[in-house]
C-alpha atoms as a PDB file:
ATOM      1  CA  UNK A   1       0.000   0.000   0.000  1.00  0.00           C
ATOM      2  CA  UNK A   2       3.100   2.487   0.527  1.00  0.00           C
ATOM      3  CA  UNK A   3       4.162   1.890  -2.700  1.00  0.00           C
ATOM      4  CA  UNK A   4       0.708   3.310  -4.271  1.00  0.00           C
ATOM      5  CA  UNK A   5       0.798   6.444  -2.219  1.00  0.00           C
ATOM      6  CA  UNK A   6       4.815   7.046  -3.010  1.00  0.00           C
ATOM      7  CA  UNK A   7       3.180   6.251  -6.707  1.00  0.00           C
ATOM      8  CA  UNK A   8       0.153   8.921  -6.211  1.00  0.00           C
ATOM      9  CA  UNK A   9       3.031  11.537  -4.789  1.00  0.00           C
ATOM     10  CA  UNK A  10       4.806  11.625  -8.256  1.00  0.00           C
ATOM     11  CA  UNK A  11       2.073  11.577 -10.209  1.00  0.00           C
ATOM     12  CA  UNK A  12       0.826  14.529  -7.995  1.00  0.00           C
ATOM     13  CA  UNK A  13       4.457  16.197  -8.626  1.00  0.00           C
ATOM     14  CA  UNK A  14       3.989  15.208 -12.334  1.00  0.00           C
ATOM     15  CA  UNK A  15       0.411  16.581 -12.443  1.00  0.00           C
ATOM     16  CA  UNK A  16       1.428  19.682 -10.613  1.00  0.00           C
ATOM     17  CA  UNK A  17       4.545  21.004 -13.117  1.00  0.00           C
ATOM     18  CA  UNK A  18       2.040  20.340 -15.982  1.00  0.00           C
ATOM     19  CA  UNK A  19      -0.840  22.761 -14.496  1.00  0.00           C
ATOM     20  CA  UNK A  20       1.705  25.052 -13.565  1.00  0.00           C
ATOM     21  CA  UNK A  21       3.505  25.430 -16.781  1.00  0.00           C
ATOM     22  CA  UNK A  22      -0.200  26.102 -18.397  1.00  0.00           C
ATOM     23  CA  UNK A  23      -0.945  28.785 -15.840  1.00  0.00           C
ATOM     24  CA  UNK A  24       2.402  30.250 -16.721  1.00  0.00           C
ATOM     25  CA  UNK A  25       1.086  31.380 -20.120  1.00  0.00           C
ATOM     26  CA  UNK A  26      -1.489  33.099 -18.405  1.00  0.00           C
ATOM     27  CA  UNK A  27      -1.025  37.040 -18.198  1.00  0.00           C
ATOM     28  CA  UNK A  28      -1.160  38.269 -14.589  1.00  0.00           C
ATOM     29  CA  UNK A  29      -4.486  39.394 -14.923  1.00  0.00           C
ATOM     30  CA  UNK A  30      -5.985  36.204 -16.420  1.00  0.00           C
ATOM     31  CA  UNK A  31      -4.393  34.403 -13.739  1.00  0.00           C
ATOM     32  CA  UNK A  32      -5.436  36.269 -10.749  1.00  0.00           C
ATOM     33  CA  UNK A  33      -9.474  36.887 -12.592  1.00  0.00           C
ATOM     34  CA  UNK A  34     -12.110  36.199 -10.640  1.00  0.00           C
ATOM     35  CA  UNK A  35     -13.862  33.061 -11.815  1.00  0.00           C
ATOM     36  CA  UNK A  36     -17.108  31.002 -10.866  1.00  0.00           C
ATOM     37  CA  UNK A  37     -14.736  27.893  -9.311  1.00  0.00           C
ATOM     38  CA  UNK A  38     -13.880  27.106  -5.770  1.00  0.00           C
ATOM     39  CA  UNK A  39     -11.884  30.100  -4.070  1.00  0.00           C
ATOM     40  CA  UNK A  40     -12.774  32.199  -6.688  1.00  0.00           C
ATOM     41  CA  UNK A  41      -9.909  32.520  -9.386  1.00  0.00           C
ATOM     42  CA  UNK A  42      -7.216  29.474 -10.605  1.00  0.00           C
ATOM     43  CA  UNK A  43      -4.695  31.433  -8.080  1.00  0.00           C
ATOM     44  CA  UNK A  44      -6.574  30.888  -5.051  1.00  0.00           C
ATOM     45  CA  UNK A  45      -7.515  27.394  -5.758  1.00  0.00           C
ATOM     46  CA  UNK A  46      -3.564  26.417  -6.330  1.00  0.00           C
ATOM     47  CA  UNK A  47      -2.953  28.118  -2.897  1.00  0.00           C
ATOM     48  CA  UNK A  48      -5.775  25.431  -1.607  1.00  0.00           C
ATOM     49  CA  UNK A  49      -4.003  23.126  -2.495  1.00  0.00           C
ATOM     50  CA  UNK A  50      -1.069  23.665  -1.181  1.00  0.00           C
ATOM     51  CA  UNK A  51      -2.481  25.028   2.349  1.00  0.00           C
ATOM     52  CA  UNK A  52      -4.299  21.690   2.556  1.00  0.00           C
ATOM     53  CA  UNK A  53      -0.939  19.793   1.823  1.00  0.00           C
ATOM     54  CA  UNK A  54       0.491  21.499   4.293  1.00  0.00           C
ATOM     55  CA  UNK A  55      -2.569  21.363   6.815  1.00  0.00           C
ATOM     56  CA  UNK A  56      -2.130  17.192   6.561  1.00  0.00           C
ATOM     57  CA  UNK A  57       1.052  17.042   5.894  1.00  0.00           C
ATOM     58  CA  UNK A  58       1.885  18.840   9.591  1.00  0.00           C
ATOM     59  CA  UNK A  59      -0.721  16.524  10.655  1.00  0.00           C
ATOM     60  CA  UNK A  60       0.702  13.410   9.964  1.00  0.00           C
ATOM     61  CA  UNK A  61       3.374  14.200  11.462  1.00  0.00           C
ATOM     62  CA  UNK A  62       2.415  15.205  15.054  1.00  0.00           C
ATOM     63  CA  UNK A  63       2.574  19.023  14.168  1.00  0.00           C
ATOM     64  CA  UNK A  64       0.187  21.960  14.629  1.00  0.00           C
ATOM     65  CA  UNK A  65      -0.576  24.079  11.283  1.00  0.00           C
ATOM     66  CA  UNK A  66      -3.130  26.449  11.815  1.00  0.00           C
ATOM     67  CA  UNK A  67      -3.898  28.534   9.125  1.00  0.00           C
ATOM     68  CA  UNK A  68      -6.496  31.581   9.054  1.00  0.00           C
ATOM     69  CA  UNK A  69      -8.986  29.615   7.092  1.00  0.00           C
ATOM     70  CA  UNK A  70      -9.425  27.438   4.299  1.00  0.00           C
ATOM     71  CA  UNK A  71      -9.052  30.093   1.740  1.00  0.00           C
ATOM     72  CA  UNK A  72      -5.734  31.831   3.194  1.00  0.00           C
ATOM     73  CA  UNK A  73      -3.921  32.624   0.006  1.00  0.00           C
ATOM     74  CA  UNK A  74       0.161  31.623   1.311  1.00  0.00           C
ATOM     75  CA  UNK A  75       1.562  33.254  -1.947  1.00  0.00           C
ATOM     76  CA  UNK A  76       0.690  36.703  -3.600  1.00  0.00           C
ATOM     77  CA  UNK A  77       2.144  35.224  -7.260  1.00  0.00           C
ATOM     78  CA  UNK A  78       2.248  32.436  -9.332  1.00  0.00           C
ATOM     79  CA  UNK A  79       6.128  32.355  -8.859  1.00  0.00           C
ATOM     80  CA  UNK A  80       6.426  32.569  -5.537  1.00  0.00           C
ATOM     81  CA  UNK A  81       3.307  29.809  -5.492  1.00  0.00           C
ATOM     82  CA  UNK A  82       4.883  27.284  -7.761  1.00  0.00           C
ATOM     83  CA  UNK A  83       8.229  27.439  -6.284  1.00  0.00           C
ATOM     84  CA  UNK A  84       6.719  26.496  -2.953  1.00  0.00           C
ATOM     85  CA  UNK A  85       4.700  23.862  -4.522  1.00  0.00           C
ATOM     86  CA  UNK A  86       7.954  21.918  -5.776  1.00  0.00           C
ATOM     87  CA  UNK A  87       9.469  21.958  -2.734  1.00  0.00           C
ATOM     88  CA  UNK A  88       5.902  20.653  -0.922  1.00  0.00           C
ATOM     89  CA  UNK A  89       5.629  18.015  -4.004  1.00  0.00           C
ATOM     90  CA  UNK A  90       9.216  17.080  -2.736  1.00  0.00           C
ATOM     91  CA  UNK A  91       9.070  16.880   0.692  1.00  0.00           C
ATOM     92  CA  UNK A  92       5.658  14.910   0.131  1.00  0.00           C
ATOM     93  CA  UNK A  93       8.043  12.103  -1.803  1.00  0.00           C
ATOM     94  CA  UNK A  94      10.956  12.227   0.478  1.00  0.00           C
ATOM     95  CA  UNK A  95       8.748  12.007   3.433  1.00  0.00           C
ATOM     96  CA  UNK A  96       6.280   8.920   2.198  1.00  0.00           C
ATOM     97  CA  UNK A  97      10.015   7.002   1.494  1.00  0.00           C
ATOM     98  CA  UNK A  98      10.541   6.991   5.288  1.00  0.00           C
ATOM     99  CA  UNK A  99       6.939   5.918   5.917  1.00  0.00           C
ATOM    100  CA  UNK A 100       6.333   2.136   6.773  1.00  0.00           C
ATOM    101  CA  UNK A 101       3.553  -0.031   6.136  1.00  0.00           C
ATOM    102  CA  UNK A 102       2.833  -0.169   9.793  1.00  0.00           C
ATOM    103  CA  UNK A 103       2.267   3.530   9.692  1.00  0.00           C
ATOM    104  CA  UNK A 104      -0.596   3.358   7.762  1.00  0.00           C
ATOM    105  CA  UNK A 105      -2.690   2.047  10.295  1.00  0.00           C
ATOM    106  CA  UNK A 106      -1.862   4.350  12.473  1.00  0.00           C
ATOM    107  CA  UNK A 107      -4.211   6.826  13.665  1.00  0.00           C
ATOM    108  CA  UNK A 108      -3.598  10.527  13.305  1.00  0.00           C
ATOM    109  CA  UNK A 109      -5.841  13.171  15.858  1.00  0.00           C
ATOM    110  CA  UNK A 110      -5.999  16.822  14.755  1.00  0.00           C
ATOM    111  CA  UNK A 111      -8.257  19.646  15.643  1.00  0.00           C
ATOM    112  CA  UNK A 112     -10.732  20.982  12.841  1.00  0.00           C
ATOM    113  CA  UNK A 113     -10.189  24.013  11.316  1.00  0.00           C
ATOM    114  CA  UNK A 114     -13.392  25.756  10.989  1.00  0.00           C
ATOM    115  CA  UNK A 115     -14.346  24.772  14.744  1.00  0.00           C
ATOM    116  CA  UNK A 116     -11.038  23.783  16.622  1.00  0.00           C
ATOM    117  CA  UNK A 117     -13.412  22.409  19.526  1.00  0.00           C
ATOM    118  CA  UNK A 118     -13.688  19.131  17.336  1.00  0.00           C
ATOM    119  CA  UNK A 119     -11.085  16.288  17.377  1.00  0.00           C
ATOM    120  CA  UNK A 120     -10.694  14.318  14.169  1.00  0.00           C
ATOM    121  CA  UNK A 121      -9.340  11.109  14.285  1.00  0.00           C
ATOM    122  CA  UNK A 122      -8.460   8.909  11.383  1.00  0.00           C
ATOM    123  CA  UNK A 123      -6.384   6.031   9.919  1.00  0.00           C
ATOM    124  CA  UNK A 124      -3.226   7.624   7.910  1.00  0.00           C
ATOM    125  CA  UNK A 125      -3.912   5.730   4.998  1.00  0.00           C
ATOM    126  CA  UNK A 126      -7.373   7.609   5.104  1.00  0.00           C
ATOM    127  CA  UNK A 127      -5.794  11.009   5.052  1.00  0.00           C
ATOM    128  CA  UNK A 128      -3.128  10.299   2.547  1.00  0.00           C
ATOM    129  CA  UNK A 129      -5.850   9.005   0.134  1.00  0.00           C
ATOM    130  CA  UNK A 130      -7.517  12.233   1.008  1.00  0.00           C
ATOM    131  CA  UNK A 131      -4.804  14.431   0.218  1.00  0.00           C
ATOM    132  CA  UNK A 132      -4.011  12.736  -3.187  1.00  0.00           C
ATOM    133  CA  UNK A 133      -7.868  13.093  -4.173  1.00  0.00           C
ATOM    134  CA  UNK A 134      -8.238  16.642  -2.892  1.00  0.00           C
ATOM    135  CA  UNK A 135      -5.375  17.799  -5.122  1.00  0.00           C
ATOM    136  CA  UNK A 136      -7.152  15.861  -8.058  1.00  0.00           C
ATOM    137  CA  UNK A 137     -10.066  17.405  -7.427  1.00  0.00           C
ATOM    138  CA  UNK A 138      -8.986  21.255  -7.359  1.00  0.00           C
ATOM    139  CA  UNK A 139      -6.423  20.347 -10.336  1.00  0.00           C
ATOM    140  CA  UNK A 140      -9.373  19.446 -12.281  1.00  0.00           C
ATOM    141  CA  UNK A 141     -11.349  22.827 -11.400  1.00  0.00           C
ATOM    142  CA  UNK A 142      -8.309  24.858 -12.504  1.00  0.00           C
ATOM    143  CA  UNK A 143      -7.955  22.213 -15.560  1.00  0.00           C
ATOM    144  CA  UNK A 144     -11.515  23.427 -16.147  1.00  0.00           C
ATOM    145  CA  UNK A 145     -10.502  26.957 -15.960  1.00  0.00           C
ATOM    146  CA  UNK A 146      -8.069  26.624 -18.196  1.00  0.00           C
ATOM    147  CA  UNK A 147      -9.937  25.313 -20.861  1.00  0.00           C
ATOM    148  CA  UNK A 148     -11.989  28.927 -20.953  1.00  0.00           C
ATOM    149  CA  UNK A 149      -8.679  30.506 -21.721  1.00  0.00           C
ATOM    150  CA  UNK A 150      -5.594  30.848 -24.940  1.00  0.00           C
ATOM    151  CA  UNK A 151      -3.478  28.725 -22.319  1.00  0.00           C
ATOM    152  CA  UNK A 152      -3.209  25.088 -23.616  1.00  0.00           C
ATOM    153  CA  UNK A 153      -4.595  22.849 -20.522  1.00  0.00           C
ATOM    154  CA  UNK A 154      -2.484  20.147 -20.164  1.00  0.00           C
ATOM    155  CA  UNK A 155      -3.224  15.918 -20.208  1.00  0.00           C
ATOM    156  CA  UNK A 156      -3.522  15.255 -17.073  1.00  0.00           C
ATOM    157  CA  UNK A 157      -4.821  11.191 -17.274  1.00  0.00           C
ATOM    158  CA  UNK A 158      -2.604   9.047 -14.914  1.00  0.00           C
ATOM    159  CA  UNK A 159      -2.133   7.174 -17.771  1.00  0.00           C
ATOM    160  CA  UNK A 160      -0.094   9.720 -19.094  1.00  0.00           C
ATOM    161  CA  UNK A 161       2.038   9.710 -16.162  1.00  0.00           C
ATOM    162  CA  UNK A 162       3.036   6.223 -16.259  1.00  0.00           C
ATOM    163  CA  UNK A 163       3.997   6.925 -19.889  1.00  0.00           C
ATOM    164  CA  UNK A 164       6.151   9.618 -19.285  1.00  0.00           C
ATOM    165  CA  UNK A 165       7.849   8.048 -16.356  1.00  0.00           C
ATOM    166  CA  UNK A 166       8.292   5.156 -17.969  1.00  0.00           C
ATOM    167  CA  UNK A 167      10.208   7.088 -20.730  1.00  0.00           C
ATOM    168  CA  UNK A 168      12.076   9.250 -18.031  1.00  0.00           C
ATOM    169  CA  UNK A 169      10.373  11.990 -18.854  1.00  0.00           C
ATOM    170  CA  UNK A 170       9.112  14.310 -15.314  1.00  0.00           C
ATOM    171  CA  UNK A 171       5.982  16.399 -16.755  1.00  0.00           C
END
C-alpha cells in the first residue's frame, strides 16, 4: 500500500509542473481573474491546495498548522506559489520514502479548522488518500478553468504519467 501512495506523490508532482507550466502562459491578470470555481480565481484554488498539503502534511506528522482559514492565500504570485509547490511536491516524496507499512494504520488526531473544539481522528492511509484526491479534485477545477482561456490545458490522465515516467520523462 506504501508503494501506491509514493506512486500517487509523483504523479501529484507530475500533475502539478504540468498545471503550472499552463498557468504560466497566463497574463497576470488572467491568472489572478475572478472566476465562478472554488476560491474564486485558478490562483486561489492552487494556494488550496497547497495550504491543505500542508494542513495534513503537519498533521501526519504530530505538528500543529493552523492557518487563518481554508481560503488563506500563502503566496501573492504564481512564482512565488509554484516554487513552494515543488518543494511541498518534494518533501511529500521524500517524506512517504521513510513511511512504513505499519504507519498506515496508524491513527492521526488533529483539531478541525473551521471549529477547533472538534477532534478528528483517522487512519493515515485515510488522510493520505484524502490528500491525493483533494489535489485531483482542485487540479481538475483549474484544468476546467483553463480550458476557458488561450493557455493550452495540459493531459492530465494518470495514464499519461506512467507513460512519461516510464520514458524518463518528469511532466
Amino acid at each position: 500500500m506504501i508503494e501506491y501512495f509514493r506512486t500517487l506523490a509523483r504523479y501529484n508532482r507530475w500533475a502539478n509542473r504540468r498545471i503550472y507550466r499552463s498557468c504560466s502562459f497566463l497574463s497576470e491578470e488572467d491568472y489572478l481573474m475572478s472566476r465562478p470555481m472554488f476560491f474564486g480565481s485558478i490562483h486561489a484554488c492552487l494556494n488550496h491546495i497547497l495550504l491543505v498539503d500542508q494542513l495534513w502534511k503537519a498533521r501526519a506528522m504530530g505538528r500543529e498548522f493552523q492557518p487563518a482559514g481554508m481560503d488563506q492565500v500563502l503566496y501573492p504570485d504564481l512564482a512565488s506559489l509554484k516554487a513552494a509547490r515543488s518543494v511541498a511536491d518534494e518533501h511529500w516524496l521524500e517524506w512517504l520514502n521513510g513511511v512504513t507499512e505499519a504507519q498506515l494504520t496508524q491513527h492521526i488526531e488533529y483539531h478541525s479548522v473551521t471549529r477547533p473544539d472538534i477532534v478528528g481522528r483517522r487512519l493515515l492511509v485515510e488522510l493520505l488518500s484524502h490528500v491525493f484526491n483533494h489535489q485531483t479534485h482542485h487540479r481538475g477545477q483549474v484544468h476546467d478553468q483553463l480550458s476557458g482561456t488561450y493557455a493550452q490545458p495540459p493531459e492530465l490522465d494518470m495514464l499519461y504519467f506512467y507513460i512519461d515516467e516510464e520514458q524518463g520523462r518528469e511532466g
